[in-house]
Structure formats: C-alpha cells, structure tokens
Protein backbone atom coordinates (compact mmCIF):
# COMPACT_ATOMS: atom_id res chain seq x y z
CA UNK A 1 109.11 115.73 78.74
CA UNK A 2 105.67 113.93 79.69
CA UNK A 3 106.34 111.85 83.12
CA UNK A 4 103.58 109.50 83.88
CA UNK A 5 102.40 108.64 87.10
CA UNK A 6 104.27 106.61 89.68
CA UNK A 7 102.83 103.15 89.27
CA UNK A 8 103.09 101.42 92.40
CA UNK A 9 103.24 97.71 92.66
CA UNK A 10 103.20 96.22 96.10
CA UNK A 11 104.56 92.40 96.91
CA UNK A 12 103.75 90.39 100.03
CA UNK A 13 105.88 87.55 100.51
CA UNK A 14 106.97 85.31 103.75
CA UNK A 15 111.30 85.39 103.23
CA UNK A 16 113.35 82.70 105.00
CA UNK A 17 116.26 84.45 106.59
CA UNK A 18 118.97 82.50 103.92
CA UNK A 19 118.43 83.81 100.88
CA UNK A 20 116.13 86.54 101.91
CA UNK A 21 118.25 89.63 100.61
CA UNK A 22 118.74 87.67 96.66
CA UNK A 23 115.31 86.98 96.72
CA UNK A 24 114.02 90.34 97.64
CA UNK A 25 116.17 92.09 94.74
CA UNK A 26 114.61 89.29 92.18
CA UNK A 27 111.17 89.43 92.96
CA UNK A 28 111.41 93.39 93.03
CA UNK A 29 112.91 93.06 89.37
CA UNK A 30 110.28 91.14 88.45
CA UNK A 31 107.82 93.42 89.78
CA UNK A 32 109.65 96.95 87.97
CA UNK A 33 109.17 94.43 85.15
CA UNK A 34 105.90 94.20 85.26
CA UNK A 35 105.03 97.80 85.34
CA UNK A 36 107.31 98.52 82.24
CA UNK A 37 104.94 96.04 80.59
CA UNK A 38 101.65 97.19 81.56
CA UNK A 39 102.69 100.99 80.59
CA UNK A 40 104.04 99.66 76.91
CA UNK A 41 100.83 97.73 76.77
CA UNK A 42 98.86 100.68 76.79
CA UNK A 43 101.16 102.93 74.72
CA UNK A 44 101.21 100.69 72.21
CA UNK A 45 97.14 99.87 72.65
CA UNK A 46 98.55 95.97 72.86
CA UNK A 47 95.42 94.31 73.17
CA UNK A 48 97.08 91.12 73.33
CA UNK A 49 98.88 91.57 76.15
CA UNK A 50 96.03 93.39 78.06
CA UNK A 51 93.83 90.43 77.35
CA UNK A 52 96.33 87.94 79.02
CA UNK A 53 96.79 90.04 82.02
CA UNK A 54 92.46 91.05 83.15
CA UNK A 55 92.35 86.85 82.02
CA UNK A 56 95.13 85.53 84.66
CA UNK A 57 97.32 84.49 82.24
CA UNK A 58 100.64 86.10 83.44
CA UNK A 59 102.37 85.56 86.40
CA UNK A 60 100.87 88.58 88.13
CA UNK A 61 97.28 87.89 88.79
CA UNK A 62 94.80 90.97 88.58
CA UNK A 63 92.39 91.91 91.51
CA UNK A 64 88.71 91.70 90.42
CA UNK A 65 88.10 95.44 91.08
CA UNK A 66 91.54 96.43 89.14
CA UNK A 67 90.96 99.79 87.51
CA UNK A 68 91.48 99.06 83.70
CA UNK A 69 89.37 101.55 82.16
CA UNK A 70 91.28 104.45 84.54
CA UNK A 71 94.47 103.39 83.83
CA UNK A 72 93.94 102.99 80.40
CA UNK A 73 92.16 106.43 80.29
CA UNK A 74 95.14 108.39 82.27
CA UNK A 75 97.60 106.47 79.77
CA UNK A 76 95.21 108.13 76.41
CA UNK A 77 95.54 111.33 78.16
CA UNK A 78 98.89 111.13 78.60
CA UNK A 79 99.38 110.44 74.70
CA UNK A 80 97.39 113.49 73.43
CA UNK A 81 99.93 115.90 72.20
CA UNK A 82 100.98 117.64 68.80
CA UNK A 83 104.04 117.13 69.81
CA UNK A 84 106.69 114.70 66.75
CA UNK A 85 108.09 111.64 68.31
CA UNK A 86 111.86 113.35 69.11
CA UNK A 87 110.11 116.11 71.15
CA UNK A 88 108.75 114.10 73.86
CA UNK A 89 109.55 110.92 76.25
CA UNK A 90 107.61 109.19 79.05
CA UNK A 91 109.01 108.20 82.29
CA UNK A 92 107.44 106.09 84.69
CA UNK A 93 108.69 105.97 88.08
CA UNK A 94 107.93 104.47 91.70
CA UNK A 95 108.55 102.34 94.44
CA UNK A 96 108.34 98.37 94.79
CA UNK A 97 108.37 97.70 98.78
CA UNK A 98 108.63 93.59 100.22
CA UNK A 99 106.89 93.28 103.20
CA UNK A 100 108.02 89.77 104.98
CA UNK A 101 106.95 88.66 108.70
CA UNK A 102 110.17 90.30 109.93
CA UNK A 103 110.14 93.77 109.61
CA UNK A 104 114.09 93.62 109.60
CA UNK A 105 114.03 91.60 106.21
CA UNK A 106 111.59 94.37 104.67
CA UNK A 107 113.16 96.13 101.48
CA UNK A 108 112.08 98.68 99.24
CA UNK A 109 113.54 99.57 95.65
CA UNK A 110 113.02 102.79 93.55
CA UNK A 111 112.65 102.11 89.72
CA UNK A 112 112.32 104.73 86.67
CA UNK A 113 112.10 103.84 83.05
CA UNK A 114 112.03 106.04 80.76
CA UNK A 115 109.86 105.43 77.03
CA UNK A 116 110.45 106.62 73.19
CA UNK A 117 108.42 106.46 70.18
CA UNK A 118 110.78 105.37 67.69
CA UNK A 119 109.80 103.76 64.39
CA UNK A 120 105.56 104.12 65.42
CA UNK A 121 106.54 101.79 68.82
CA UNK A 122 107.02 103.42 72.19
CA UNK A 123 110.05 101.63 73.37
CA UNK A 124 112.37 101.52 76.50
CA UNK A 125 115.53 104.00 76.19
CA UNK A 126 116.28 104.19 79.79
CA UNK A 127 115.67 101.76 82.65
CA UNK A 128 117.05 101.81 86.70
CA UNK A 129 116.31 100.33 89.74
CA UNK A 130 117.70 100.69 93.16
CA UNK A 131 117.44 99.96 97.01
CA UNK A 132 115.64 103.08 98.83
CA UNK A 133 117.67 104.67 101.64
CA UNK A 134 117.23 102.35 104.72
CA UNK A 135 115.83 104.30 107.53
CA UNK A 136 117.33 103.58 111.14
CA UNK A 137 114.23 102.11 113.31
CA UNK A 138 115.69 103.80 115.73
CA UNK A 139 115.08 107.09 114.40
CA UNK A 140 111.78 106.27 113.15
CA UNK A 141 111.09 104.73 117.11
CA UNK A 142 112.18 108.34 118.81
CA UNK A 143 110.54 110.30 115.64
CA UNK A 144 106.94 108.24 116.82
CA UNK A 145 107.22 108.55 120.89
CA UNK A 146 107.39 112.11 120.22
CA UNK A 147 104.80 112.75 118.14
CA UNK A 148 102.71 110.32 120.72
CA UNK A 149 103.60 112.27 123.16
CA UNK A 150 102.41 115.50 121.11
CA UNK A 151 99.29 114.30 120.37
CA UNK A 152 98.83 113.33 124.41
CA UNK A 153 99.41 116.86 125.24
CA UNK A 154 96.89 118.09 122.74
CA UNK A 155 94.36 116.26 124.09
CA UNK A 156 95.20 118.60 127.42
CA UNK A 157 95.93 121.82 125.43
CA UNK A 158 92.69 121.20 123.35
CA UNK A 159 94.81 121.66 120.79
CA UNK A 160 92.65 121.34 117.59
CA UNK A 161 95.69 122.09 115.28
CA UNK A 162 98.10 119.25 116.52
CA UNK A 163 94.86 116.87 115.78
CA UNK A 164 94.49 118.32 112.57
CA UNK A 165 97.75 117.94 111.64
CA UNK A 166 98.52 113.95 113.40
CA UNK A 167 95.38 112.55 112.89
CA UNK A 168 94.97 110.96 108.66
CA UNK A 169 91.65 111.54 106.76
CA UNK A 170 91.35 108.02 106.89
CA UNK A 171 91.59 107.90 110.29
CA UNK A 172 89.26 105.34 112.46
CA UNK A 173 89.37 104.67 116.03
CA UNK A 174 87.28 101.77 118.25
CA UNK A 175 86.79 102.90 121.82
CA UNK A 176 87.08 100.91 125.06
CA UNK A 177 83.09 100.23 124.99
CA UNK A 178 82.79 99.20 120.97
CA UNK A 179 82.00 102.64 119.44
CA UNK A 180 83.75 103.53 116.07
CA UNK A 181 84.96 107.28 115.60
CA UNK A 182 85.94 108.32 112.27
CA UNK A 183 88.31 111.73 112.17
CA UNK A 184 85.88 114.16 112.74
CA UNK A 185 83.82 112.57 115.27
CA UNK A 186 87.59 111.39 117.20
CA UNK A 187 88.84 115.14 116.87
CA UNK A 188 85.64 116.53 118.16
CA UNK A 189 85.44 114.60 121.41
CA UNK A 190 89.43 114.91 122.81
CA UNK A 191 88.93 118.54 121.83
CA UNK A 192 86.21 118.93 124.11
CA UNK A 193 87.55 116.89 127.11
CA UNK A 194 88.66 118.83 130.19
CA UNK A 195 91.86 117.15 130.87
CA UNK A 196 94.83 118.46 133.62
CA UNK A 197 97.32 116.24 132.56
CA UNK A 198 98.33 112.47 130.79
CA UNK A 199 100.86 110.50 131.09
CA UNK A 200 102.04 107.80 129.25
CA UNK A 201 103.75 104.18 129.95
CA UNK A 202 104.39 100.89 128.71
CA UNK A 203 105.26 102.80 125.55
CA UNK A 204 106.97 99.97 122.59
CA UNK A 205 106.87 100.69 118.73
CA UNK A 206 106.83 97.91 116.19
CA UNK A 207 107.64 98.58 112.51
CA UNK A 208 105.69 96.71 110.16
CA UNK A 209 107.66 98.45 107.78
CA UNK A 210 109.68 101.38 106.39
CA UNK A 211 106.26 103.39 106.38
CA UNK A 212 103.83 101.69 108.70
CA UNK A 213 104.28 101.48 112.78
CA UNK A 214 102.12 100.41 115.43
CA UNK A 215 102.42 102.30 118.88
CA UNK A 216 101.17 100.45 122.04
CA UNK A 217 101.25 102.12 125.43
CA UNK A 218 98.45 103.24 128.38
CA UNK A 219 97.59 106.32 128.97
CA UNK A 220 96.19 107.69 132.10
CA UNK A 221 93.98 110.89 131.95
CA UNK A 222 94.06 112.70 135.42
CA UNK A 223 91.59 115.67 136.29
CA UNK A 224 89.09 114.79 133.85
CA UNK A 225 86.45 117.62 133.79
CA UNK A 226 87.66 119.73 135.91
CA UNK A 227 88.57 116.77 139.18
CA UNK A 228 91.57 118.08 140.12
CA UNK A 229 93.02 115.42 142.40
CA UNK A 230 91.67 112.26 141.57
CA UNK A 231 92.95 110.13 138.42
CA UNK A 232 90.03 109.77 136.03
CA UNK A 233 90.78 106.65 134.04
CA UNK A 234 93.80 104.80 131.73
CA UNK A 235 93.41 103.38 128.24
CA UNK A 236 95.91 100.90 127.28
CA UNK A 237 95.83 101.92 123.08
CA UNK A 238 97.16 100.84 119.76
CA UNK A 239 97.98 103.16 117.27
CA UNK A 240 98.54 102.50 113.53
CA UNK A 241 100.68 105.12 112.12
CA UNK A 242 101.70 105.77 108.49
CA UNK A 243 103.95 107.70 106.65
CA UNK A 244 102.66 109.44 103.49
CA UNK A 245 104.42 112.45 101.91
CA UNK A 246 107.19 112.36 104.07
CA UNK A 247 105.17 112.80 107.22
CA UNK A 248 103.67 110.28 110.06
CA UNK A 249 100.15 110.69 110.56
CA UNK A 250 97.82 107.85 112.96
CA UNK A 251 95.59 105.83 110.69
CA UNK A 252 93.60 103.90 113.37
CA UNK A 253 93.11 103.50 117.28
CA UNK A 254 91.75 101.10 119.46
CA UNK A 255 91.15 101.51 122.87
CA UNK A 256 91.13 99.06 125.92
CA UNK A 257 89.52 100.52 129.65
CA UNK A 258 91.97 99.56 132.53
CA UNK A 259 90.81 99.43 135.72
C-alpha cells in the first residue's frame, strides 16, 4: 500500500456563536472535499480540473505562490510502480483545523480517503472524517507554565540543552531595545548570561488554538553577572508557542524593559 502525503488544508473563518458547531463540520467537509479532488486531479492527470483551480474558478481560490509543479511532481512519483492495479491503493490523510476569533469555537477534524485504480480511473473506495480529540486548555495551560518555567531556569543553569530542545528552528525574538535574534543568535546570548536566579509573574496563557499559545508574563533577572544582591532588570515578554510533532516548542519572543 502507497500512502500519500498528508495534505493539509487550513480554513480561517469568523463563527457566530449560533450555529457555530454545524457550520464548522460543513465547511470542514467541504474542505476534506477539496483535497480528495485535487489528489484525483492529479492521478488522473485531469487537466481540466487543474486548469479551473490555478484560474480561480472553484470555490477554493489558489495562493499566487501555490506549489503546482511540486505537488504535481510528488503525485508522478507516487504513481511510478510495476505494480497491477489490485496490488496497490493510495491513501491520503490529514487534518482540517477552523480557527474562529474565539479560541473556544476552534475545531479540528481528521480525514483519510483511500484511492483505487479500477477500470484505468483512480477512484475513491474508502472515505472518513472525524472531530480530533479535544484537548483540555487546562492541561495545555499547566503543560506551558511549566515548560516557561523550564526555560527560565535554563537561562540560570546555562542550560544549552533545555534551549535546544524549547526553542523552534524558526524561532525569532525582538528585544526590549528593537534588535531581532534569530535561534542561534537568542541561544547564544541567555547561555552566556551570568544569572543567580528569575522569577516569574503576571503569568496568563491564551490559546489561539489547539496547537498555537501565546504566554505573557515578566520576568525579573536578579544577580546579573555575578551582582549578588541587587535585582538587575524585568522584561515583561510574549511568547508564541507551537505544537509540532506532539511537542511545544516557542516560535517567537518579544521583549518589553520595565523599569
């Protein structure tokens, strides 16, 4: 069995509270839809209906730097096989996730379909789609204040690891005074900062959604370089965390000096 790629297809929409749960499992269909389509369209090389999508003729409307030629390509290579028609299926699964401005509202759906070749056409033989496990914002708000507080103590432990493992390749942080860090440059100076202690306050954690959080809080560095009574400074921050292959990691940081 040949499983393709998960195909993700991500919806914003603003949901009024009424008929916010019908209209999330609708617009998700339509959505699993979609990607059924676009897969068979490129099984079956339907030119047709490729044509009417890159134009903006179908009720999903293509971004200008959409990725035809990959997707197309990782579809041909999917296809190249000795294998006879009764020997082989492909599946393509993923998740749809509605993001609304009320986190609460937010849904996501998981949806596999599985494809034939029968008669020269790759067809449908198996299609499913269902609500993702809801995960308790409370457990995602105690799973985040710890690992905020880990990453505090690294900064006093110099704890390169604990950066290395919290901190996302993607990662980009603005400091109090305009600067921009990327991961490297971020990692290098808390790991070289002679901190005794930090504490943190004000702590509150937002979901944007099932895997995206923002962390706001101030934290106070005492001891810096070696002053071992006074309190060097406080940051009030905001960190944007996100959860990719089953594990938080902080995207981005900004920084604010309080006096």
């Amino acid at each position: 069995m040949i499983k393709a790629a998960g195909l993700l297809a991500l919806a914003l929409f603003t949901l009024g509270p009424v008929s916010a749960q019908r209209s999330v499992e609708r617009i998700a269909g339509e959505m699993r839809g979609f990607e059924r389509e676009w897969l068979t369209a490129y099984l079956n090389e339907d030119r047709g209906w490729l044509s009417r999508f890159s134009t903006g003729k179908l009720n999903v409307m293509p971004t200008p730097d959409i990725a035809f030629e990959s997707r197309g390509g990782a579809v041909s290579e999917l296809k190249k096989t000795d294998l006879r028609a009764n020997e082989m299926k492909v599946r393509i699964s993923g998740t749809i996730s509605l993001l609304t401005n009320d986190a609460k509202l937010n849904r996501s759906f998981f949806f596999l379909d599985t494809f034939n070749k029968i008669n020269g056409k790759w067809k449908v033989i198996a299609s499913s789609i269902s609500p993702t496990p809801a995960i308790g914002a409370r457990q995602v708000q105690k799973e985040l204040l710890i690992l905020e507080s880990e990453l505090a103590q690294a900064v006093v432990k110099n704890d390169l690891s604990t950066f290395e493992s919290l901190i996302a390749t993607e990662f980009v942080s603005t400091s109090f005074d305009g600067r921009i860090e990327d991961r490297r440059q971020w990692i290098v100076s808390r790991s070289t900062q002679r901190v005794k202690s930090t504490v943190l306050r004000e702590m509150k954690v937002n979901l944007a959604a099932d895997n995206v959080a923002v962390v706001t809080g101030i934290m106070t560095y005492a001891g810096l370089n070696g002053n071992e009574n006074g309190v060097s400074y406080s940051d009030r921050f905001t960190h944007t965390w996100a959860k990719t292959g089953g594990r938080w990691q902080c995207v981005a940081a900004q920084f604010t000096r309080v006096k």
